[in-house]
PDB file of N, CA and C in Angstrom:
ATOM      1  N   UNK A   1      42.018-190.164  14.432  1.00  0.00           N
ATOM      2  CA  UNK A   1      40.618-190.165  14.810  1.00  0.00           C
ATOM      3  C   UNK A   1      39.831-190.988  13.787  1.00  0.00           C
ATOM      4  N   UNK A   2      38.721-191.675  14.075  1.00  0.00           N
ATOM      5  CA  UNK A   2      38.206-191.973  13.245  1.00  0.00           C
ATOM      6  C   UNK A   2      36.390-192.446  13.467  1.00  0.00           C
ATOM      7  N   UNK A   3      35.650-192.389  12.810  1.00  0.00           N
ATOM      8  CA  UNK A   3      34.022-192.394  12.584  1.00  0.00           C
ATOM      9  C   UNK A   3      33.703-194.235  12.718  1.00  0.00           C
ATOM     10  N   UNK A   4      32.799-194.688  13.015  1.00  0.00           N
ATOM     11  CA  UNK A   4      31.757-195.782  12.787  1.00  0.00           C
ATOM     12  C   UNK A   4      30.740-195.299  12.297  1.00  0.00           C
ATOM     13  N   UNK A   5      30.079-196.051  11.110  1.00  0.00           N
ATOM     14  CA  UNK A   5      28.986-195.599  10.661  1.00  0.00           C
ATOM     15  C   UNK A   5      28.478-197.466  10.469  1.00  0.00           C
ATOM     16  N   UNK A   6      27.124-197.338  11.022  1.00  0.00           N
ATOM     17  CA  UNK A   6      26.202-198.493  10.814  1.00  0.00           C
ATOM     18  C   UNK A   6      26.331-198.656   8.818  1.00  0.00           C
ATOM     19  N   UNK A   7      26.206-199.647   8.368  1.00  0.00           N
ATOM     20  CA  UNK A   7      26.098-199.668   6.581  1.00  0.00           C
ATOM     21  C   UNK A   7      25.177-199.457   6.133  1.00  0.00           C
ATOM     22  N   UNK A   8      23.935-199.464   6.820  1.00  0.00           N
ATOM     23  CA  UNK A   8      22.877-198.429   6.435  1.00  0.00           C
ATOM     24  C   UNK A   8      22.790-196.829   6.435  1.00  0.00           C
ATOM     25  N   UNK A   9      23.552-196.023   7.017  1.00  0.00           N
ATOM     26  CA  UNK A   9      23.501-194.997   7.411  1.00  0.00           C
ATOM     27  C   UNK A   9      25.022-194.724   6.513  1.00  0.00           C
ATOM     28  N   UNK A  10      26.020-195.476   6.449  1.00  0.00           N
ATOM     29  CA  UNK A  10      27.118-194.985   5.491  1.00  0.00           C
ATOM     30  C   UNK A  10      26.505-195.275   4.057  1.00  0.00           C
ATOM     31  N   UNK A  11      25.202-195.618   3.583  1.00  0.00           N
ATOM     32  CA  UNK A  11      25.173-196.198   2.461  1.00  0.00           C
ATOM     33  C   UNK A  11      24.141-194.626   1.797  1.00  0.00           C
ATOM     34  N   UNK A  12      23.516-194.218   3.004  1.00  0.00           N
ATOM     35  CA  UNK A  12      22.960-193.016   2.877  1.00  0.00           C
ATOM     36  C   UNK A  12      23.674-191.464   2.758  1.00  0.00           C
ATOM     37  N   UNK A  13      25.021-191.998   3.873  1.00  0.00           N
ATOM     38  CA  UNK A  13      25.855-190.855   3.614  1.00  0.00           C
ATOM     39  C   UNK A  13      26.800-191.201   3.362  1.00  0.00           C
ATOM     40  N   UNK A  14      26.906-191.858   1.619  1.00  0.00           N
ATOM     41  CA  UNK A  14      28.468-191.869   1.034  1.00  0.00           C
ATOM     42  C   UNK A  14      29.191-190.725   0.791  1.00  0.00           C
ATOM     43  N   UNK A  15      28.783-190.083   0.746  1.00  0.00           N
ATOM     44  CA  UNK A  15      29.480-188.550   0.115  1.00  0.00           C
ATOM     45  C   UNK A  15      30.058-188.248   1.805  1.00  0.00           C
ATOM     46  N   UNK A  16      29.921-188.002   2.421  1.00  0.00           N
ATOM     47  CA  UNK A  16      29.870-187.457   3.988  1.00  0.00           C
ATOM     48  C   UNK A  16      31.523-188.591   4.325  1.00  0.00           C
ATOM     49  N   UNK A  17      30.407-189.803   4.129  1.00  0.00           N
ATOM     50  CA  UNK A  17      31.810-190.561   4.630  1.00  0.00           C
ATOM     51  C   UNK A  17      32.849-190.705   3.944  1.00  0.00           C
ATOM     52  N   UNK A  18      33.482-190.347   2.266  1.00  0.00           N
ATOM     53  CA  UNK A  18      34.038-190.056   1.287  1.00  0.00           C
ATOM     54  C   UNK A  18      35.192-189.012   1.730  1.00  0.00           C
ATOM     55  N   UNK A  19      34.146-187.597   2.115  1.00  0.00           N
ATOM     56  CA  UNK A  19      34.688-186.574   2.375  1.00  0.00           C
ATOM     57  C   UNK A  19      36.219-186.733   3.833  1.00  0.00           C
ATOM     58  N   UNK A  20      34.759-187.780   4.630  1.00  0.00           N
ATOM     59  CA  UNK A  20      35.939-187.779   5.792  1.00  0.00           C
ATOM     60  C   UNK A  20      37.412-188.241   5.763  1.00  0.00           C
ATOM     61  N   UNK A  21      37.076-189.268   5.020  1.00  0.00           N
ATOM     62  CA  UNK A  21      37.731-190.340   4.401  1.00  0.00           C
ATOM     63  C   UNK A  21      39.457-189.743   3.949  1.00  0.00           C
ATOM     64  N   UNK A  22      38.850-188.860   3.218  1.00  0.00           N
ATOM     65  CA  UNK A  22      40.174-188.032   2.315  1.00  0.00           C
ATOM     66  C   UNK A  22      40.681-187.292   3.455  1.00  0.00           C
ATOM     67  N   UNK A  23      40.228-186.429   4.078  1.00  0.00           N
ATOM     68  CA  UNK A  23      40.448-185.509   5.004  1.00  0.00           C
ATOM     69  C   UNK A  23      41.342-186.293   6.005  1.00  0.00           C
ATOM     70  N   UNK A  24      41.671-187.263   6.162  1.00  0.00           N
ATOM     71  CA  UNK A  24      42.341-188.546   7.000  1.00  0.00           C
ATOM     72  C   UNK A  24      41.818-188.770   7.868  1.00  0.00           C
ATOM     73  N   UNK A  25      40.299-189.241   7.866  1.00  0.00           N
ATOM     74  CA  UNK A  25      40.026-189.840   8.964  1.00  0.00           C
ATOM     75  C   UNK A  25      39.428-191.059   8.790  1.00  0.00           C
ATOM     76  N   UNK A  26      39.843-191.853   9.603  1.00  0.00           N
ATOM     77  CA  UNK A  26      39.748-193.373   8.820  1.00  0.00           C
ATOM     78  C   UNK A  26      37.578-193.331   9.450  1.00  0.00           C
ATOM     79  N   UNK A  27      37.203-194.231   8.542  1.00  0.00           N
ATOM     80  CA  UNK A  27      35.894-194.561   8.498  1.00  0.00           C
ATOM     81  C   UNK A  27      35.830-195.985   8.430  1.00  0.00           C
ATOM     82  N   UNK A  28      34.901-196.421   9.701  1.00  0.00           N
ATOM     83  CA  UNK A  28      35.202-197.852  10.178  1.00  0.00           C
ATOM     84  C   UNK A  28      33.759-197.767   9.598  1.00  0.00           C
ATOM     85  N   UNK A  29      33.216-199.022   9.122  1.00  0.00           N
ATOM     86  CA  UNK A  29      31.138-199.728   8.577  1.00  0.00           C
ATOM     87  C   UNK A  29      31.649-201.065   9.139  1.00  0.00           C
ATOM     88  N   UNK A  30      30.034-200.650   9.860  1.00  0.00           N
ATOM     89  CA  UNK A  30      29.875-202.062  10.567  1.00  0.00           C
ATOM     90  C   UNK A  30      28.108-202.717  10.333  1.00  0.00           C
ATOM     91  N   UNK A  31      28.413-204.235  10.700  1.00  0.00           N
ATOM     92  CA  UNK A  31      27.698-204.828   9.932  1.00  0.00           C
ATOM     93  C   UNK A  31      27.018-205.588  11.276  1.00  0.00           C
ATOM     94  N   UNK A  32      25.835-204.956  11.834  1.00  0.00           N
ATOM     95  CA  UNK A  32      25.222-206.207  12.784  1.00  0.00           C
ATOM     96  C   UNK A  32      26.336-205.688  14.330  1.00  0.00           C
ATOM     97  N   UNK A  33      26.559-204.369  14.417  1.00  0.00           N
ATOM     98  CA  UNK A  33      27.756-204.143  15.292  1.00  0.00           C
ATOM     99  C   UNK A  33      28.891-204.229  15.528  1.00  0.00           C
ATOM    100  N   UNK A  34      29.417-205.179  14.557  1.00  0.00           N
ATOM    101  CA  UNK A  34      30.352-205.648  14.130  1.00  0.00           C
ATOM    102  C   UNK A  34      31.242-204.950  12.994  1.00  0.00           C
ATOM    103  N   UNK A  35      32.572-204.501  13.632  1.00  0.00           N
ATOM    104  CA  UNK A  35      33.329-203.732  12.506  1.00  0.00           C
ATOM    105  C   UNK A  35      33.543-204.324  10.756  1.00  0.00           C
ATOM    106  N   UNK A  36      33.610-204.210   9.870  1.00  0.00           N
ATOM    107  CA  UNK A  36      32.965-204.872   8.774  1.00  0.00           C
ATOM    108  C   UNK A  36      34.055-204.338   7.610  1.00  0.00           C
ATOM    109  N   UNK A  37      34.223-203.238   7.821  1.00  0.00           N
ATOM    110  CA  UNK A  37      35.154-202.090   6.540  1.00  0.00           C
ATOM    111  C   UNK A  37      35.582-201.309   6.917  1.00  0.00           C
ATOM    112  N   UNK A  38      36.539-200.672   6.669  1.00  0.00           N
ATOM    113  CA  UNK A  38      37.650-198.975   6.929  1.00  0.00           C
ATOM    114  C   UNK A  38      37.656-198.555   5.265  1.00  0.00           C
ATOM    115  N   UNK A  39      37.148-197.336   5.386  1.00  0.00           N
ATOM    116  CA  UNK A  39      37.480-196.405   4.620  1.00  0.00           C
ATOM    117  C   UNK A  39      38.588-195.546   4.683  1.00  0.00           C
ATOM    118  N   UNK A  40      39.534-195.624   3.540  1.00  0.00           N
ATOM    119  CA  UNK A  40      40.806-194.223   3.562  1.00  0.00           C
ATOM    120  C   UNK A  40      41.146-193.229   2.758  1.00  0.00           C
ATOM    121  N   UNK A  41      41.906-192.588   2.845  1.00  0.00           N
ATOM    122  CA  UNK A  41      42.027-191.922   1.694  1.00  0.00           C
ATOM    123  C   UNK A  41      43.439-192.811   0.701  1.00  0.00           C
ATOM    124  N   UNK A  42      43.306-192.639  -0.385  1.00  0.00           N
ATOM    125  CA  UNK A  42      44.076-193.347  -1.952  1.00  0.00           C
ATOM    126  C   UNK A  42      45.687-192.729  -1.269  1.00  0.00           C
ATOM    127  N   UNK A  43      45.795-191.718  -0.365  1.00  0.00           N
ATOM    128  CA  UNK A  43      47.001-191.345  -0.048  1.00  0.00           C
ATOM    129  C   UNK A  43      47.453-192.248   1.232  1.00  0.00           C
ATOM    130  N   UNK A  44      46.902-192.547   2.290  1.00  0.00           N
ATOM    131  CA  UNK A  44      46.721-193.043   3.168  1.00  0.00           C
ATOM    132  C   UNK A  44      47.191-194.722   2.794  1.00  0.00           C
ATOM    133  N   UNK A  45      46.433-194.981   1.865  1.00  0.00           N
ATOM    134  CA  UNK A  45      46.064-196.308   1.118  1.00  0.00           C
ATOM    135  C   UNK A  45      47.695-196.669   0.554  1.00  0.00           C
ATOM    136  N   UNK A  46      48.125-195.620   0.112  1.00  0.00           N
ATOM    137  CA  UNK A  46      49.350-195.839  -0.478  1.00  0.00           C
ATOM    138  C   UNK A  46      50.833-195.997   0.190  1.00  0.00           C
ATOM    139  N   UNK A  47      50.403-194.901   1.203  1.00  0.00           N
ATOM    140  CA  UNK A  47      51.506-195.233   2.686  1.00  0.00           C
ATOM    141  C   UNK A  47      51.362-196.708   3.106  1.00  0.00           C
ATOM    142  N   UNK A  48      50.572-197.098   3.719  1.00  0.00           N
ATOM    143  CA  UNK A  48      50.227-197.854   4.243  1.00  0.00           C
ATOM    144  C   UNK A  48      51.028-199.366   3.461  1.00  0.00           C
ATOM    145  N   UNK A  49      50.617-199.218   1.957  1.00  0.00           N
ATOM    146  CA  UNK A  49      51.232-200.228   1.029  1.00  0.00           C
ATOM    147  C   UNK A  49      52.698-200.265   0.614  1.00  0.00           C
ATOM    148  N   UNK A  50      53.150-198.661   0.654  1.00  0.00           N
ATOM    149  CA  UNK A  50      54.576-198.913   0.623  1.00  0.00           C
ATOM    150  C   UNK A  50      55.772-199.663   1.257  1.00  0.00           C
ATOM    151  N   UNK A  51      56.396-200.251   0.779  1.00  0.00           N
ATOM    152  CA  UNK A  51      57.536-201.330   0.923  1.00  0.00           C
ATOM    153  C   UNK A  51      58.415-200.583   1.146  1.00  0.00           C
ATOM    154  N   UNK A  52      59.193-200.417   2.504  1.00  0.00           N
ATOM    155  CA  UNK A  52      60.414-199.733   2.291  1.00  0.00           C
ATOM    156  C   UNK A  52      61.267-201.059   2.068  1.00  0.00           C
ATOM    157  N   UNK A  53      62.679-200.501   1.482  1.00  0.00           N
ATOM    158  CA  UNK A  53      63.538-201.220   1.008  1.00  0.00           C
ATOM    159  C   UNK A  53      64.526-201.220   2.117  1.00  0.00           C
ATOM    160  N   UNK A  54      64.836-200.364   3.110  1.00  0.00           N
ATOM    161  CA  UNK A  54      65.703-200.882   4.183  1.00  0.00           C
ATOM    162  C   UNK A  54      65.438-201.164   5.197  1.00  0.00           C
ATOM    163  N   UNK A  55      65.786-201.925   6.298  1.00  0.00           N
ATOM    164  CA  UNK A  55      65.239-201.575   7.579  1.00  0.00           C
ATOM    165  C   UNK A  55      65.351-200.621   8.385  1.00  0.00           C
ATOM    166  N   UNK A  56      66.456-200.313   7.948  1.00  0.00           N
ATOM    167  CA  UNK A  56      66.889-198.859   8.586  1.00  0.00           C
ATOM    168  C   UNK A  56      66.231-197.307   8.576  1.00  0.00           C
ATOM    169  N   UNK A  57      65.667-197.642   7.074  1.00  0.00           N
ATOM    170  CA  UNK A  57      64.665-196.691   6.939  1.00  0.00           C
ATOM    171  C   UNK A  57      62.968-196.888   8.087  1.00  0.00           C
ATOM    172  N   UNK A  58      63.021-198.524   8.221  1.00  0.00           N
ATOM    173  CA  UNK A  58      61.450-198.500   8.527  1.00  0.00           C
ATOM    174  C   UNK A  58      61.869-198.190   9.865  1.00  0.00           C
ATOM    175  N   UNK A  59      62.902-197.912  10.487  1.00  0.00           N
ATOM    176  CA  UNK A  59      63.082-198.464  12.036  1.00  0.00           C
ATOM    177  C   UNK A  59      63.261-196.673  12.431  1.00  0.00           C
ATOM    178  N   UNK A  60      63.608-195.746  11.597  1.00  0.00           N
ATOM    179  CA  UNK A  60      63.903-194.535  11.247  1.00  0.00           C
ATOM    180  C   UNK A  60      62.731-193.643  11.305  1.00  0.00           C
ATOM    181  N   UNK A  61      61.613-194.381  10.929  1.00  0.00           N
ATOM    182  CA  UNK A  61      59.577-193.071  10.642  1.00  0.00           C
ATOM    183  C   UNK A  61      59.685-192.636  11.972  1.00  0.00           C
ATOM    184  N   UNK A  62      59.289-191.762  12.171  1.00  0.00           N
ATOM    185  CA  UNK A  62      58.882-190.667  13.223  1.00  0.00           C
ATOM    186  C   UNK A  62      57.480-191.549  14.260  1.00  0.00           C
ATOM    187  N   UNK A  63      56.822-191.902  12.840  1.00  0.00           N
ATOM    188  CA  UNK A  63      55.436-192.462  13.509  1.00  0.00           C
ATOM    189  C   UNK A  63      55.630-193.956  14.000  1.00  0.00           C
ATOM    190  N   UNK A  64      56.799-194.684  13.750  1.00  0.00           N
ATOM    191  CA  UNK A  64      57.264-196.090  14.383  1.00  0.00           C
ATOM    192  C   UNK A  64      57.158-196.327  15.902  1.00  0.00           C
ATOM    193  N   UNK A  65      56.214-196.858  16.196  1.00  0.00           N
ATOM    194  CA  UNK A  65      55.772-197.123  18.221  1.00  0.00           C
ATOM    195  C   UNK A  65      56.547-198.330  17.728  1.00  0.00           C
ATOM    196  N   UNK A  66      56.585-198.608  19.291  1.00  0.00           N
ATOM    197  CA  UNK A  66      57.005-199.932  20.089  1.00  0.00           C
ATOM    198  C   UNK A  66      56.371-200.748  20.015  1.00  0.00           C
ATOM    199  N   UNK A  67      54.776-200.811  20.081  1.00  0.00           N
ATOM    200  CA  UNK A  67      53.885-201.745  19.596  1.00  0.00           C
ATOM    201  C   UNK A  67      53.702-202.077  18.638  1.00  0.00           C
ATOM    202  N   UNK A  68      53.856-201.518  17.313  1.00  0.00           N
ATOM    203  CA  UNK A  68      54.352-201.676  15.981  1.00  0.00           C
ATOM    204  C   UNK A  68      55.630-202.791  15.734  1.00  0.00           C
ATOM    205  N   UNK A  69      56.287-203.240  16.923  1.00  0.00           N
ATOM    206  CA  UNK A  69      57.381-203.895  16.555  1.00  0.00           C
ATOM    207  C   UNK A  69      57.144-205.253  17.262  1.00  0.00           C
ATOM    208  N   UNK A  70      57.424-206.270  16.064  1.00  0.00           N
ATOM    209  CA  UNK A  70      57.158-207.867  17.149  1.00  0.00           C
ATOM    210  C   UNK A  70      58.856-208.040  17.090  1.00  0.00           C
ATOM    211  N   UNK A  71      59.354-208.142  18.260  1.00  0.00           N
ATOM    212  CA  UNK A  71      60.815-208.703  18.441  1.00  0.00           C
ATOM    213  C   UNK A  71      60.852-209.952  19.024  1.00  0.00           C
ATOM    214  N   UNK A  72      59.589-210.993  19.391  1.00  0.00           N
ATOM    215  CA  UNK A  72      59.729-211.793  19.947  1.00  0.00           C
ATOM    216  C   UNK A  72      60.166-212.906  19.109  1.00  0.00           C
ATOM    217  N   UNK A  73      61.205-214.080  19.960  1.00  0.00           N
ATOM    218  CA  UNK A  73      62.257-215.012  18.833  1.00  0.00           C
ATOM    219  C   UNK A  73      61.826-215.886  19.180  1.00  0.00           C
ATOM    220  N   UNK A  74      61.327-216.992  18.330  1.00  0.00           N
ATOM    221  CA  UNK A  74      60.794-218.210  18.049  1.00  0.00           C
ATOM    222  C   UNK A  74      62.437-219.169  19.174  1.00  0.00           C
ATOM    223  N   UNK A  75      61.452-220.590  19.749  1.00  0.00           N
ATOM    224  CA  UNK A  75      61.926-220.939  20.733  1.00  0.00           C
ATOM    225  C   UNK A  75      62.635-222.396  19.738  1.00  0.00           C
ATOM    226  N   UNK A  76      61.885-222.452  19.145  1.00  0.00           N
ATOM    227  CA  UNK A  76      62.498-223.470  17.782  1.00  0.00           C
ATOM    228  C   UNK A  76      63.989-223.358  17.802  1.00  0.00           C
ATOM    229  N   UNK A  77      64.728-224.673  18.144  1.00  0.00           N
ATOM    230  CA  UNK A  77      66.123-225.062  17.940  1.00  0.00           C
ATOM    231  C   UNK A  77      66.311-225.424  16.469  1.00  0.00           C
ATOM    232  N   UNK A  78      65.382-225.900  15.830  1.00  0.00           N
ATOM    233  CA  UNK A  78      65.604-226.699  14.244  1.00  0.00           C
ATOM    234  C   UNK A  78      65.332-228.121  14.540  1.00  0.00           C
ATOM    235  N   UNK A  79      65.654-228.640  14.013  1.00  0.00           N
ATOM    236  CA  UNK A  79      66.188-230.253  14.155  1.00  0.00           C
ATOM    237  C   UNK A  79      67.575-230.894  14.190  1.00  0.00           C
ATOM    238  N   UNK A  80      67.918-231.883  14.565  1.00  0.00           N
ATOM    239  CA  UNK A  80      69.330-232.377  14.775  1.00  0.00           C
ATOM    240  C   UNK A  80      69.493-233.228  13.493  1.00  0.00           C
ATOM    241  N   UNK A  81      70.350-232.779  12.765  1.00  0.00           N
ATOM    242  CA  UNK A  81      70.891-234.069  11.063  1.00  0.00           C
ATOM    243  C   UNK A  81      72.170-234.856  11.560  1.00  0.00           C
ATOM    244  N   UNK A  82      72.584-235.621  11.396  1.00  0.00           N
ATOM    245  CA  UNK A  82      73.821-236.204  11.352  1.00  0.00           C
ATOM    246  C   UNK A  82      74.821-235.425   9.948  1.00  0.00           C
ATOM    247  N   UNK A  83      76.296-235.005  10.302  1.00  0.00           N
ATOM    248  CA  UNK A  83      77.334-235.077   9.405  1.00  0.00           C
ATOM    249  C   UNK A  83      78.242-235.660   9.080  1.00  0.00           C
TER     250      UNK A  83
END
């Protein structure tokens, strides 16, 4: 789930949008209507950045959709060299 707050109105309720923030709910500021920033929580922040080291592991998360995955293969032959 997550909040929009105009950046005038998140700038009034930082604490509010802080709170949500941690609680895991992402907090979108927008600028002119326009989405602008996401707020997260430092835990959230950190998932998000982690590198797994196998694929097997990334292909393995519970939370891994199908849309999450680009399998589409480039149509590129290479180029032809002489040997």
């Amino acid at each position: 789930m997550h909040s929009e707050w105009q950046l005038q109105e998140a700038k009034g309720n930082f604490s509010q949008l802080i709170k949500r923030a941690v609680n895991g709910d992402v907090q979108i500021v927008t600028v002119h209507g326009k989405p602008t920033a996401v707020v997260i929580s430092t835990e959230e922040y950190t998932r998000l950045m982690h590198r797994q080291s196998k694929l097997s592991s990334a292909l393995l998360r519970p939370d891994l959709a199908a849309e999450d995955l680009d399998i589409s293969r480039s149509r590129d032959t290479g180029r032809d060299i002489d040997l």
